[in-house]
PDB file of N, CA and C in Angstrom:
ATOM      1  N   UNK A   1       6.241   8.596 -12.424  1.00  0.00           N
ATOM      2  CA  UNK A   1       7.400   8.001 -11.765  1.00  0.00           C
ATOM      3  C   UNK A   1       6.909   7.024 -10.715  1.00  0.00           C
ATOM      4  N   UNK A   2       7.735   5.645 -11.007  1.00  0.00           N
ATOM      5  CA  UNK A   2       7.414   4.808  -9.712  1.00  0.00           C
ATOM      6  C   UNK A   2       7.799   4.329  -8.621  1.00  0.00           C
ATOM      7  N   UNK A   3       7.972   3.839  -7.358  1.00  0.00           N
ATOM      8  CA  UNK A   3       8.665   4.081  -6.524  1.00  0.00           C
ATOM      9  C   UNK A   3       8.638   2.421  -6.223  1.00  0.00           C
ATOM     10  N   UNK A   4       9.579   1.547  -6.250  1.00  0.00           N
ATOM     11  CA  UNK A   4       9.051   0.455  -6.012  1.00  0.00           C
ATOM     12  C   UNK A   4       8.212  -0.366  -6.310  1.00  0.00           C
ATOM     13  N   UNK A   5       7.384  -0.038  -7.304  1.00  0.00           N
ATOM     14  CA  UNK A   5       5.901   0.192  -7.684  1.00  0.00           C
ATOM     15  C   UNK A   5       5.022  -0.067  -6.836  1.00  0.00           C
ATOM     16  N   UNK A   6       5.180   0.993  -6.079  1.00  0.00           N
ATOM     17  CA  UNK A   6       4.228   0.725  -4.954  1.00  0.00           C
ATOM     18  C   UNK A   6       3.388   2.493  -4.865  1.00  0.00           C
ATOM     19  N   UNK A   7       3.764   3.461  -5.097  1.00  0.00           N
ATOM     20  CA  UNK A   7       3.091   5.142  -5.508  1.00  0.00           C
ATOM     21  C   UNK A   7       4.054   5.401  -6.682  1.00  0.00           C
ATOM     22  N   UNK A   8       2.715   6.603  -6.880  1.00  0.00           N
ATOM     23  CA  UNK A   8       2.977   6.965  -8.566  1.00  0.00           C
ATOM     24  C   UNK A   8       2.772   8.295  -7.181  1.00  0.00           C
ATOM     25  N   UNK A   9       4.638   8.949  -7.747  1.00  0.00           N
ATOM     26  CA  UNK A   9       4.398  10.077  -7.095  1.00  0.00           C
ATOM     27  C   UNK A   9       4.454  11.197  -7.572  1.00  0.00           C
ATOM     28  N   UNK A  10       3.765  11.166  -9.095  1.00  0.00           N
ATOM     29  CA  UNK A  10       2.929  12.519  -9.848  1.00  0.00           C
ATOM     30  C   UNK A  10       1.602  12.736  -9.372  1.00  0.00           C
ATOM     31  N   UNK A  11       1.442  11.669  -8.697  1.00  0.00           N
ATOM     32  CA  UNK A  11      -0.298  11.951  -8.228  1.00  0.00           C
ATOM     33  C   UNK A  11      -0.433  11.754  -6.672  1.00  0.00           C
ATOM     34  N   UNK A  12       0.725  12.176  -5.886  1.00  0.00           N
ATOM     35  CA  UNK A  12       0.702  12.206  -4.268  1.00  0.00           C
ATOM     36  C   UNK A  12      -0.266  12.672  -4.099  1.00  0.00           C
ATOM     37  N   UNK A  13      -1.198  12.952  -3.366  1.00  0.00           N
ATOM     38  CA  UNK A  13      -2.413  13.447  -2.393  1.00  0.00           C
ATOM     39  C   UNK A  13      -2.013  13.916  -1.074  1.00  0.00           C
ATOM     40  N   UNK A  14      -2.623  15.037  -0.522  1.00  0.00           N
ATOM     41  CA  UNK A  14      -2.937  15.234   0.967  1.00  0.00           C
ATOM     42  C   UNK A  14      -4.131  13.825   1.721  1.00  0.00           C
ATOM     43  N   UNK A  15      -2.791  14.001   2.903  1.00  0.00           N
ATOM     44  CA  UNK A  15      -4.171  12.376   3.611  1.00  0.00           C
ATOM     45  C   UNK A  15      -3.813  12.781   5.292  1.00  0.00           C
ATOM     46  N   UNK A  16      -4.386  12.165   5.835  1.00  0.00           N
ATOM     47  CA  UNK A  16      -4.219  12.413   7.210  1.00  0.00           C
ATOM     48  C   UNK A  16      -3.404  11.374   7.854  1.00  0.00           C
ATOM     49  N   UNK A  17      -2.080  11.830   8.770  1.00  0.00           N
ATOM     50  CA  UNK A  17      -1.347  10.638   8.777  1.00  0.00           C
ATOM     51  C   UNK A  17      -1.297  10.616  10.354  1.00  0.00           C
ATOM     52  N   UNK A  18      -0.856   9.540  11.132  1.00  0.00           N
ATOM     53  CA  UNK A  18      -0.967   9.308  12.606  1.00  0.00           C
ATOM     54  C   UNK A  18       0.799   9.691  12.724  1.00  0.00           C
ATOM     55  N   UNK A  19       1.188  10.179  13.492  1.00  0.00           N
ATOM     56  CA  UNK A  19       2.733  10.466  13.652  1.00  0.00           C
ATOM     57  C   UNK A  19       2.849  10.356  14.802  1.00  0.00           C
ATOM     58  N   UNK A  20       4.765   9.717  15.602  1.00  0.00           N
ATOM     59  CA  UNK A  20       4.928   9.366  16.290  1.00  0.00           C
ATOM     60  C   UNK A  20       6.585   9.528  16.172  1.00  0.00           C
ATOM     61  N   UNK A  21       6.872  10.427  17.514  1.00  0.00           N
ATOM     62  CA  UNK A  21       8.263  10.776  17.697  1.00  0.00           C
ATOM     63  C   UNK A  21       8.787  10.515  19.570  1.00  0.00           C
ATOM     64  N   UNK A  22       9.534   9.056  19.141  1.00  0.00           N
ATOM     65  CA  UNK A  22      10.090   8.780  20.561  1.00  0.00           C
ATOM     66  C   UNK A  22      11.701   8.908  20.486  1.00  0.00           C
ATOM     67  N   UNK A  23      12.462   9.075  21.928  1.00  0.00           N
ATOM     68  CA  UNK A  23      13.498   9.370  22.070  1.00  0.00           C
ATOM     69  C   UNK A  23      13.588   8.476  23.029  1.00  0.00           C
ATOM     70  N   UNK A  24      15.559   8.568  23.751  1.00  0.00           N
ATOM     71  CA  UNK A  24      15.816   7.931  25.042  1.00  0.00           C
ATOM     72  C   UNK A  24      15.872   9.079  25.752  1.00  0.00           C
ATOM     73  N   UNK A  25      14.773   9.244  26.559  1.00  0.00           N
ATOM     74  CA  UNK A  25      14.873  10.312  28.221  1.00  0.00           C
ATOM     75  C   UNK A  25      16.426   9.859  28.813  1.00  0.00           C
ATOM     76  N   UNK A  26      16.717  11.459  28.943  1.00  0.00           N
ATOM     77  CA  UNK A  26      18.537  11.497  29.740  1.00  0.00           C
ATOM     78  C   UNK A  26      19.514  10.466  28.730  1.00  0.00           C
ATOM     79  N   UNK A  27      19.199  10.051  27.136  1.00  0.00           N
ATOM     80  CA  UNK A  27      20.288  10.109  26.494  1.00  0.00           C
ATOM     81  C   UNK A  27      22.021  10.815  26.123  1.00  0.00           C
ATOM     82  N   UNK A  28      21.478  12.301  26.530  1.00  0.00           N
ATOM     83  CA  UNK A  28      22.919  13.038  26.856  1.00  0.00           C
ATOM     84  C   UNK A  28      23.829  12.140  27.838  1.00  0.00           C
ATOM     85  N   UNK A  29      23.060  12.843  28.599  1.00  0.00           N
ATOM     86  CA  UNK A  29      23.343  12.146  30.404  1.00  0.00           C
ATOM     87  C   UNK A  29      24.399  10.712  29.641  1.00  0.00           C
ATOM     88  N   UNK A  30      23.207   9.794  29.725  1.00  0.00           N
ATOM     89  CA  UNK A  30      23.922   8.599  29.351  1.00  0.00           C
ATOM     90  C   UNK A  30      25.069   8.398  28.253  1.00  0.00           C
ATOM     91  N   UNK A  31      25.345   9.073  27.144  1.00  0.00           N
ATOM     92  CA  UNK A  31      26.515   9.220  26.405  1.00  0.00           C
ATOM     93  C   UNK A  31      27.577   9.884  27.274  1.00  0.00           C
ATOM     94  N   UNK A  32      27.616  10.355  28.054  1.00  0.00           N
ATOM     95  CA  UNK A  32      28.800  11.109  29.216  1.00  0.00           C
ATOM     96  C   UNK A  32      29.400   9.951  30.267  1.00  0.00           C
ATOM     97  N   UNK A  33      28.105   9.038  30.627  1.00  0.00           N
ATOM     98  CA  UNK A  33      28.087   8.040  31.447  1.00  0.00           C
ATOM     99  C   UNK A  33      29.269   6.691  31.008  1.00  0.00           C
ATOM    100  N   UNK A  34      28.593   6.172  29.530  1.00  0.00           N
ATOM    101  CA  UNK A  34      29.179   4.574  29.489  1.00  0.00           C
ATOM    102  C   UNK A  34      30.028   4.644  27.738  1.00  0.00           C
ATOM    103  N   UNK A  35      31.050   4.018  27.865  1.00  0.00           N
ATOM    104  CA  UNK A  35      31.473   3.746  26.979  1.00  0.00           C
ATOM    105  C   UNK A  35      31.428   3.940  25.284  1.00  0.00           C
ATOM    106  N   UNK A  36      31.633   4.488  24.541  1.00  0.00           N
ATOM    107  CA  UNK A  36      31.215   4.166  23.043  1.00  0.00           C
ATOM    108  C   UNK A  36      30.823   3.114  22.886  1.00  0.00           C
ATOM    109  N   UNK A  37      31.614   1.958  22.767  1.00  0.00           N
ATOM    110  CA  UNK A  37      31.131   0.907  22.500  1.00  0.00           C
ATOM    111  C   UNK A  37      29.739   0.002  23.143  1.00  0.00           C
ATOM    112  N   UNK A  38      29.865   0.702  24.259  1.00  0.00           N
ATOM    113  CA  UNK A  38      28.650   0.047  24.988  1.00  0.00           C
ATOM    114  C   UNK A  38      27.452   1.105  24.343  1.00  0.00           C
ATOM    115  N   UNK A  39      27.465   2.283  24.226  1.00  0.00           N
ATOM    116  CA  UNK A  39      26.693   3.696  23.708  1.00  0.00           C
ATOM    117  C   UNK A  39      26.170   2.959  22.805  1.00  0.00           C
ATOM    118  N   UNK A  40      27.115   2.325  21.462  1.00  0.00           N
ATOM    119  CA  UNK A  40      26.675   1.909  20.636  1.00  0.00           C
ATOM    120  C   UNK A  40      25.893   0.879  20.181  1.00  0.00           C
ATOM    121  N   UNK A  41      26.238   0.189  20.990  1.00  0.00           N
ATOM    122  CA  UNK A  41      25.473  -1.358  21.566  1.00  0.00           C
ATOM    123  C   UNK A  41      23.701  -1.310  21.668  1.00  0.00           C
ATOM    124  N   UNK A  42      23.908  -0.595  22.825  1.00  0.00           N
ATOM    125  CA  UNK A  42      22.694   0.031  23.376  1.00  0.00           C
ATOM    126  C   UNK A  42      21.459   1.073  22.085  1.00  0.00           C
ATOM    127  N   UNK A  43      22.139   1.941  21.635  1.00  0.00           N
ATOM    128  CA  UNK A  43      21.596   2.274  20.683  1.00  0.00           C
ATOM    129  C   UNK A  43      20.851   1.570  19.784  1.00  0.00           C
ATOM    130  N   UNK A  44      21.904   0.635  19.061  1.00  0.00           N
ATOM    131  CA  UNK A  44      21.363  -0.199  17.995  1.00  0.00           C
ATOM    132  C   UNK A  44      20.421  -1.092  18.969  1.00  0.00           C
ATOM    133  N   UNK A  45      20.426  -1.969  19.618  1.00  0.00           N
ATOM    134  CA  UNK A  45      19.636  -2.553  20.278  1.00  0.00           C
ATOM    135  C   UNK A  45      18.309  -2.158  20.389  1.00  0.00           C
ATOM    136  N   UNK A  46      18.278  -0.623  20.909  1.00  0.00           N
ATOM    137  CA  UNK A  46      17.220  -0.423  20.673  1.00  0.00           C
ATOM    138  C   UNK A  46      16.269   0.303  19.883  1.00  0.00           C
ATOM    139  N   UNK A  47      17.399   1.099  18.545  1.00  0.00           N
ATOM    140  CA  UNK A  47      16.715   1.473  17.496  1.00  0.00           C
ATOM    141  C   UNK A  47      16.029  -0.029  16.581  1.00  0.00           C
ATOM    142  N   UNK A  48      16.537  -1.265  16.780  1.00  0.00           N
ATOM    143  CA  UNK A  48      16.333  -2.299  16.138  1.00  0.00           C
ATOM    144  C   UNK A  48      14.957  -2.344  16.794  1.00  0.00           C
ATOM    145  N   UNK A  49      14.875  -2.703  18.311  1.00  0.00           N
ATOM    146  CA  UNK A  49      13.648  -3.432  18.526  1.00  0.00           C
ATOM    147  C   UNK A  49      12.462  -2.223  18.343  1.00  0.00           C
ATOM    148  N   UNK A  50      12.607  -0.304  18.486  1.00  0.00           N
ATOM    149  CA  UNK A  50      11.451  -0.003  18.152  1.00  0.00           C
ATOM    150  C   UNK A  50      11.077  -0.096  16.668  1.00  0.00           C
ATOM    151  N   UNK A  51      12.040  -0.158  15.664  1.00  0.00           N
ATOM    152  CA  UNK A  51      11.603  -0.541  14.194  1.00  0.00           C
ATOM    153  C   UNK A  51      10.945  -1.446  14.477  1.00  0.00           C
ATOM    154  N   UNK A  52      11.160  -2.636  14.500  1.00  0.00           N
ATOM    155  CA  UNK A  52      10.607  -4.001  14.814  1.00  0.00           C
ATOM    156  C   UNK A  52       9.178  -3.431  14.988  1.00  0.00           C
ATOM    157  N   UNK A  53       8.954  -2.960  16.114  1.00  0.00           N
ATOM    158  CA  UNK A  53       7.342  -2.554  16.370  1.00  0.00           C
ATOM    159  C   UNK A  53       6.714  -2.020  15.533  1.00  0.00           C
ATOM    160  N   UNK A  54       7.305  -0.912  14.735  1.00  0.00           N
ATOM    161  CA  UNK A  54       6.866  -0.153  14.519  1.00  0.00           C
ATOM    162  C   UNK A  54       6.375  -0.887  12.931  1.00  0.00           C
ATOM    163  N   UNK A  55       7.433  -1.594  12.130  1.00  0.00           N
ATOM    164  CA  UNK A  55       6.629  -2.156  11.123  1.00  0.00           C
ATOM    165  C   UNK A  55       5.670  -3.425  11.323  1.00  0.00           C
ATOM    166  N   UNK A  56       5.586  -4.142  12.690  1.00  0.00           N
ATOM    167  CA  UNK A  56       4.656  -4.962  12.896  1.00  0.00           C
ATOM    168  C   UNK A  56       3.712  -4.209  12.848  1.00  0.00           C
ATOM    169  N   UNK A  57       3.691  -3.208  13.310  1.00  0.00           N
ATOM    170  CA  UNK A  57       1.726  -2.228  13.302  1.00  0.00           C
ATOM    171  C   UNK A  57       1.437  -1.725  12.077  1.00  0.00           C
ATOM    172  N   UNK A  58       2.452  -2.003  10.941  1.00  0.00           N
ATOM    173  CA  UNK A  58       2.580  -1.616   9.575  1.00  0.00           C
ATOM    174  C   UNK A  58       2.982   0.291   9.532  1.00  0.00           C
ATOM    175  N   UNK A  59       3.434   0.555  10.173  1.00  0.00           N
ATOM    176  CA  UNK A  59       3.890   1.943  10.402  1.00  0.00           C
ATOM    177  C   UNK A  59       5.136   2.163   9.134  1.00  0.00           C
ATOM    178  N   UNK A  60       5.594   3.799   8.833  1.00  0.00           N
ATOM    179  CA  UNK A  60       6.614   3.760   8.338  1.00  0.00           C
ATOM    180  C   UNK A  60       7.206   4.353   8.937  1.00  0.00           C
ATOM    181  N   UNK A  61       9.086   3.653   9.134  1.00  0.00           N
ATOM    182  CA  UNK A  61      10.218   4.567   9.781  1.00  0.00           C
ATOM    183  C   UNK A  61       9.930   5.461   8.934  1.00  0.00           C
ATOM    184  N   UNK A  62      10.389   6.871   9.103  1.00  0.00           N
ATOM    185  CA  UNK A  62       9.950   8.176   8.362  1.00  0.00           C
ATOM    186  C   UNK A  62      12.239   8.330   8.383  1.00  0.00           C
ATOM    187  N   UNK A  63      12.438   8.640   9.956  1.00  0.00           N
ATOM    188  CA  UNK A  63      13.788   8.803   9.821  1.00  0.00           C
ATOM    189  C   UNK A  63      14.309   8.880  11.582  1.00  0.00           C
ATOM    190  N   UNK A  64      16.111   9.025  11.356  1.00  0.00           N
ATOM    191  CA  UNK A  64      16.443   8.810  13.235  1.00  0.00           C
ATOM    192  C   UNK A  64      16.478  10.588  12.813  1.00  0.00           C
ATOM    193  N   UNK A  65      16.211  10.963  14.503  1.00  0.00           N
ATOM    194  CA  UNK A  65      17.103  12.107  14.440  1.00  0.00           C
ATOM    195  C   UNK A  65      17.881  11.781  15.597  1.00  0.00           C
ATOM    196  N   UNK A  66      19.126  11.884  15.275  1.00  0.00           N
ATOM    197  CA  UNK A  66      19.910  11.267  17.121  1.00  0.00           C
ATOM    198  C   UNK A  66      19.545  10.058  17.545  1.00  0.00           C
ATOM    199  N   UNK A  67      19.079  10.127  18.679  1.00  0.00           N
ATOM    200  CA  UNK A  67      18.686   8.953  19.610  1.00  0.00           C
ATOM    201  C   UNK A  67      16.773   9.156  19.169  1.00  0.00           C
ATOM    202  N   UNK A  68      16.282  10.231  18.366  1.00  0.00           N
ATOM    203  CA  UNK A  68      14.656   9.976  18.054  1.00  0.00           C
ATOM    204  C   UNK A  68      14.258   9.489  16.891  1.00  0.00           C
ATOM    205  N   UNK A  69      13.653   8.841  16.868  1.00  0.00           N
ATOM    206  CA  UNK A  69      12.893   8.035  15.849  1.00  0.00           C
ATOM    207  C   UNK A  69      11.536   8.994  15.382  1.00  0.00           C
ATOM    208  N   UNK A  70      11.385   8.987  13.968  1.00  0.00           N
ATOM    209  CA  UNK A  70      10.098   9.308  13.941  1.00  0.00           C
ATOM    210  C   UNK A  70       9.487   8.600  12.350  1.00  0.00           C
ATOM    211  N   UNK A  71       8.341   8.706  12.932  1.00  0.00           N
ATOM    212  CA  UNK A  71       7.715   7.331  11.962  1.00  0.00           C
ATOM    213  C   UNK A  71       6.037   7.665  12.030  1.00  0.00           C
ATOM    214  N   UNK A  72       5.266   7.256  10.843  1.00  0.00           N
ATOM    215  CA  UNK A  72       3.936   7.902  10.517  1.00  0.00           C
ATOM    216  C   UNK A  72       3.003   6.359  10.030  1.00  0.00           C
ATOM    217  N   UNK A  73       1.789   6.577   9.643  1.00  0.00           N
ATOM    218  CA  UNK A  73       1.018   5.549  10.251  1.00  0.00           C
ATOM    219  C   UNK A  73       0.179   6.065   8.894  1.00  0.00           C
ATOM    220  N   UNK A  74      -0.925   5.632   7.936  1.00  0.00           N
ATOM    221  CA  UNK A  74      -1.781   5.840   6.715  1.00  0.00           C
ATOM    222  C   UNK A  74      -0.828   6.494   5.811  1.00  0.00           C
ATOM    223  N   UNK A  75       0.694   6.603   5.697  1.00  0.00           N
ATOM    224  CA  UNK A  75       1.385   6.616   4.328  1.00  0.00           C
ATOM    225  C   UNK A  75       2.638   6.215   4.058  1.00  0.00           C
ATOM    226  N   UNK A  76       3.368   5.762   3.371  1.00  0.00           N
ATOM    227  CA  UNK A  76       2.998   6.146   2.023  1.00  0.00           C
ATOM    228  C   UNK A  76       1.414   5.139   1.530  1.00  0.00           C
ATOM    229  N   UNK A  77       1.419   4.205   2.398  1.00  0.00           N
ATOM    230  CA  UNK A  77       0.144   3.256   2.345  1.00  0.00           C
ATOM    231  C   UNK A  77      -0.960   3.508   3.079  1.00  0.00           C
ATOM    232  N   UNK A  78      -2.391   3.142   2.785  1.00  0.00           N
ATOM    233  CA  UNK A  78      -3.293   3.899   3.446  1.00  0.00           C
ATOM    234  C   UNK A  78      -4.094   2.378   4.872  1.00  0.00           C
ATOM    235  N   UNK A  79      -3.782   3.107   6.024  1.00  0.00           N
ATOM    236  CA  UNK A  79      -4.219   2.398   6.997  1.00  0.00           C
ATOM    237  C   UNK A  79      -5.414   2.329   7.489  1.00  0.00           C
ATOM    238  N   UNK A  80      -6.596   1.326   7.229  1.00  0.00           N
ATOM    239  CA  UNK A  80      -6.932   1.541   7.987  1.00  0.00           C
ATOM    240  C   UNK A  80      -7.249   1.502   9.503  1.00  0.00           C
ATOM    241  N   UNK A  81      -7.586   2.806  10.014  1.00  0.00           N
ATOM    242  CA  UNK A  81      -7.631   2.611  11.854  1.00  0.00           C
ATOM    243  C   UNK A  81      -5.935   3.242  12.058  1.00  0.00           C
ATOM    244  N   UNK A  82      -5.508   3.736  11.198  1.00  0.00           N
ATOM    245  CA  UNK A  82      -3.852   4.192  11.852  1.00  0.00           C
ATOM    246  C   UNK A  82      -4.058   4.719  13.299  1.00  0.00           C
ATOM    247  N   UNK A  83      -4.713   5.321  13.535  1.00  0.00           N
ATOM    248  CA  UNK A  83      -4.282   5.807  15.124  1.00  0.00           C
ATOM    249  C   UNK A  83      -3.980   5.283  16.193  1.00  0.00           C
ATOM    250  N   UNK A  84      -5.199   4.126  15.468  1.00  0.00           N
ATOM    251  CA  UNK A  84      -5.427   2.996  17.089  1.00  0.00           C
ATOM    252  C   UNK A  84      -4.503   2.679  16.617  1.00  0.00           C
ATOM    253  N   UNK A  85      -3.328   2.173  15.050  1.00  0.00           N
ATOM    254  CA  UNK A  85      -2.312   1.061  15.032  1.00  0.00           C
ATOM    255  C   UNK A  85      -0.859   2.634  15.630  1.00  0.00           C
ATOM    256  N   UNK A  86      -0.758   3.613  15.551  1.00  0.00           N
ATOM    257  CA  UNK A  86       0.080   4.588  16.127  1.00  0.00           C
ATOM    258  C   UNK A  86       0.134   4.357  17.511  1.00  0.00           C
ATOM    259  N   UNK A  87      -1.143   4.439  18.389  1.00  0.00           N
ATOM    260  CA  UNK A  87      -1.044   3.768  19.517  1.00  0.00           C
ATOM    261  C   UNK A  87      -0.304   2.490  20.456  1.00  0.00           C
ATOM    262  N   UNK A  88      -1.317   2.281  19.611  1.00  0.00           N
ATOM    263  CA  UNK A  88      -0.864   0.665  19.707  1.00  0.00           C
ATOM    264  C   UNK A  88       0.751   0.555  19.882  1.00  0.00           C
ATOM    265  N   UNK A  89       1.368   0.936  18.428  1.00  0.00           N
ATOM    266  CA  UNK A  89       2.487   0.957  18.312  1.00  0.00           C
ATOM    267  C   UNK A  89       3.145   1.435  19.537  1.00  0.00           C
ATOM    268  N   UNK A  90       3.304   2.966  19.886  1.00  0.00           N
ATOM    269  CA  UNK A  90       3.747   3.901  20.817  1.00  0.00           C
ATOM    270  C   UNK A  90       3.511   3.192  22.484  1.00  0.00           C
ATOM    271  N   UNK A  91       2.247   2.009  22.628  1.00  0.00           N
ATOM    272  CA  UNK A  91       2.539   1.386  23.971  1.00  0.00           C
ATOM    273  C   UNK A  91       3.452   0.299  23.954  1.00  0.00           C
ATOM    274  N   UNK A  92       3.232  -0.732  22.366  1.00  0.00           N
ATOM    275  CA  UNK A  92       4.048  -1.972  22.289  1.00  0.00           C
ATOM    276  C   UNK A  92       5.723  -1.395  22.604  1.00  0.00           C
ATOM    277  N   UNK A  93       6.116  -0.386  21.896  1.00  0.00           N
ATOM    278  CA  UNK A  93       7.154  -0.159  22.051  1.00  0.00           C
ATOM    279  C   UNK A  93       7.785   0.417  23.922  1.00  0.00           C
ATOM    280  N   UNK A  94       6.659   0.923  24.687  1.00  0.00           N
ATOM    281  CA  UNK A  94       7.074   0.872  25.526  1.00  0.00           C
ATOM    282  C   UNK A  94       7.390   0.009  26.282  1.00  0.00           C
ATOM    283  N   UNK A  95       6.381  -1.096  25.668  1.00  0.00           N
ATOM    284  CA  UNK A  95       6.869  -2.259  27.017  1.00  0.00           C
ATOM    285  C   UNK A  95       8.029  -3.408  26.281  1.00  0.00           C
ATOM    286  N   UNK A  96       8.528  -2.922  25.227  1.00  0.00           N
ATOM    287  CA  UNK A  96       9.436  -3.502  24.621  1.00  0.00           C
ATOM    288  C   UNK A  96      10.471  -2.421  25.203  1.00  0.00           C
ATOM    289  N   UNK A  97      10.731  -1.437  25.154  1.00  0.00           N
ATOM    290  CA  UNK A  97      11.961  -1.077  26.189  1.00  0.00           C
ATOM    291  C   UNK A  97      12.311  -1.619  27.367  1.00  0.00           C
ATOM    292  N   UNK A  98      11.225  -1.842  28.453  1.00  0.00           N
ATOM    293  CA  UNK A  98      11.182  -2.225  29.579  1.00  0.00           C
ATOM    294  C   UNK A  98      11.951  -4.017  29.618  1.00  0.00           C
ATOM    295  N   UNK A  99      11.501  -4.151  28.016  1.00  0.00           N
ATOM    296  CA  UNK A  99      12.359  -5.654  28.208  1.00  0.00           C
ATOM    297  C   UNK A  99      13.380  -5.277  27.978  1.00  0.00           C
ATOM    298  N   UNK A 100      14.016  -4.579  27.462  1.00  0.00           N
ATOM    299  CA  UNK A 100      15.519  -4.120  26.899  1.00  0.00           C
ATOM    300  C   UNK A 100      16.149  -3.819  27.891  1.00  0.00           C
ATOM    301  N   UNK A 101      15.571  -2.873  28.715  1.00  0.00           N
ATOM    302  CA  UNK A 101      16.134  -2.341  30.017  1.00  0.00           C
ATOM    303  C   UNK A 101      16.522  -3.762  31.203  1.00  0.00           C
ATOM    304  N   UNK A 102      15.690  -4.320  31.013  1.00  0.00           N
ATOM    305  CA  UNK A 102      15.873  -5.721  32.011  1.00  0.00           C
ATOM    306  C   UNK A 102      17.205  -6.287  31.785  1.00  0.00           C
ATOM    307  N   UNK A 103      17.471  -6.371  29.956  1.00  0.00           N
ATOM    308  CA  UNK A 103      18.867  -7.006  29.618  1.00  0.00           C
ATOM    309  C   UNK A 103      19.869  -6.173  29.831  1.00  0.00           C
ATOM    310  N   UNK A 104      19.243  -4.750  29.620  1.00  0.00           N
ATOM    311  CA  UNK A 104      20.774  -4.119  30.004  1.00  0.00           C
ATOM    312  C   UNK A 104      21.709  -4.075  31.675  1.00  0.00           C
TER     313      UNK A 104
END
């Protein structure tokens, strides 16, 4: 079976993968605070820009849970150096909030 044709996933393998699970600190909080529409705003805004990062470092969204993202690094494609690019990723995205936060 092919997936895109990109894995044949009769022959998946065990591999070692870099993983990475961020959230918004005091998200509750903040859904009590502002608006739906603004909630929603905000959200997408910034589930958009950590994707963004996250496939520039060639990472895969894995899935949201809520307001957390989680996303893995050497699969379904094999990276090399994933950690340093998990890293990498996990700081770019911080200082890409910090711009987000500026606009909000």
């Amino acid at each position: 079976v092919m997936l895109a044709g990109e894995m044949e996933v009769s022959t998946m393998a065990r591999r070692v993968v870099s993983m990475l699970f961020m959230d918004i600190a005091g998200f509750s909080s903040l859904c009590e605070r502002i608006v739906t529409d603004q909630l929603m705003q905000l959200t997408q805004e910034y589930l958009q820009a950590m994707c963004e990062v996250i496939v520039a470092s060639k990472g895969t969204l894995d899935k949201f849970i809520g307001d957390c993202i989680m996303a893995l690094w050497n699969a379904p494609r094999s990276i090399m150096n994933h950690k340093r690019a998990a890293v990498g990723a996990a700081l770019d995205m911080q200082s890409r909030l910090l711009q987000l936060h500026r606009g909000w």
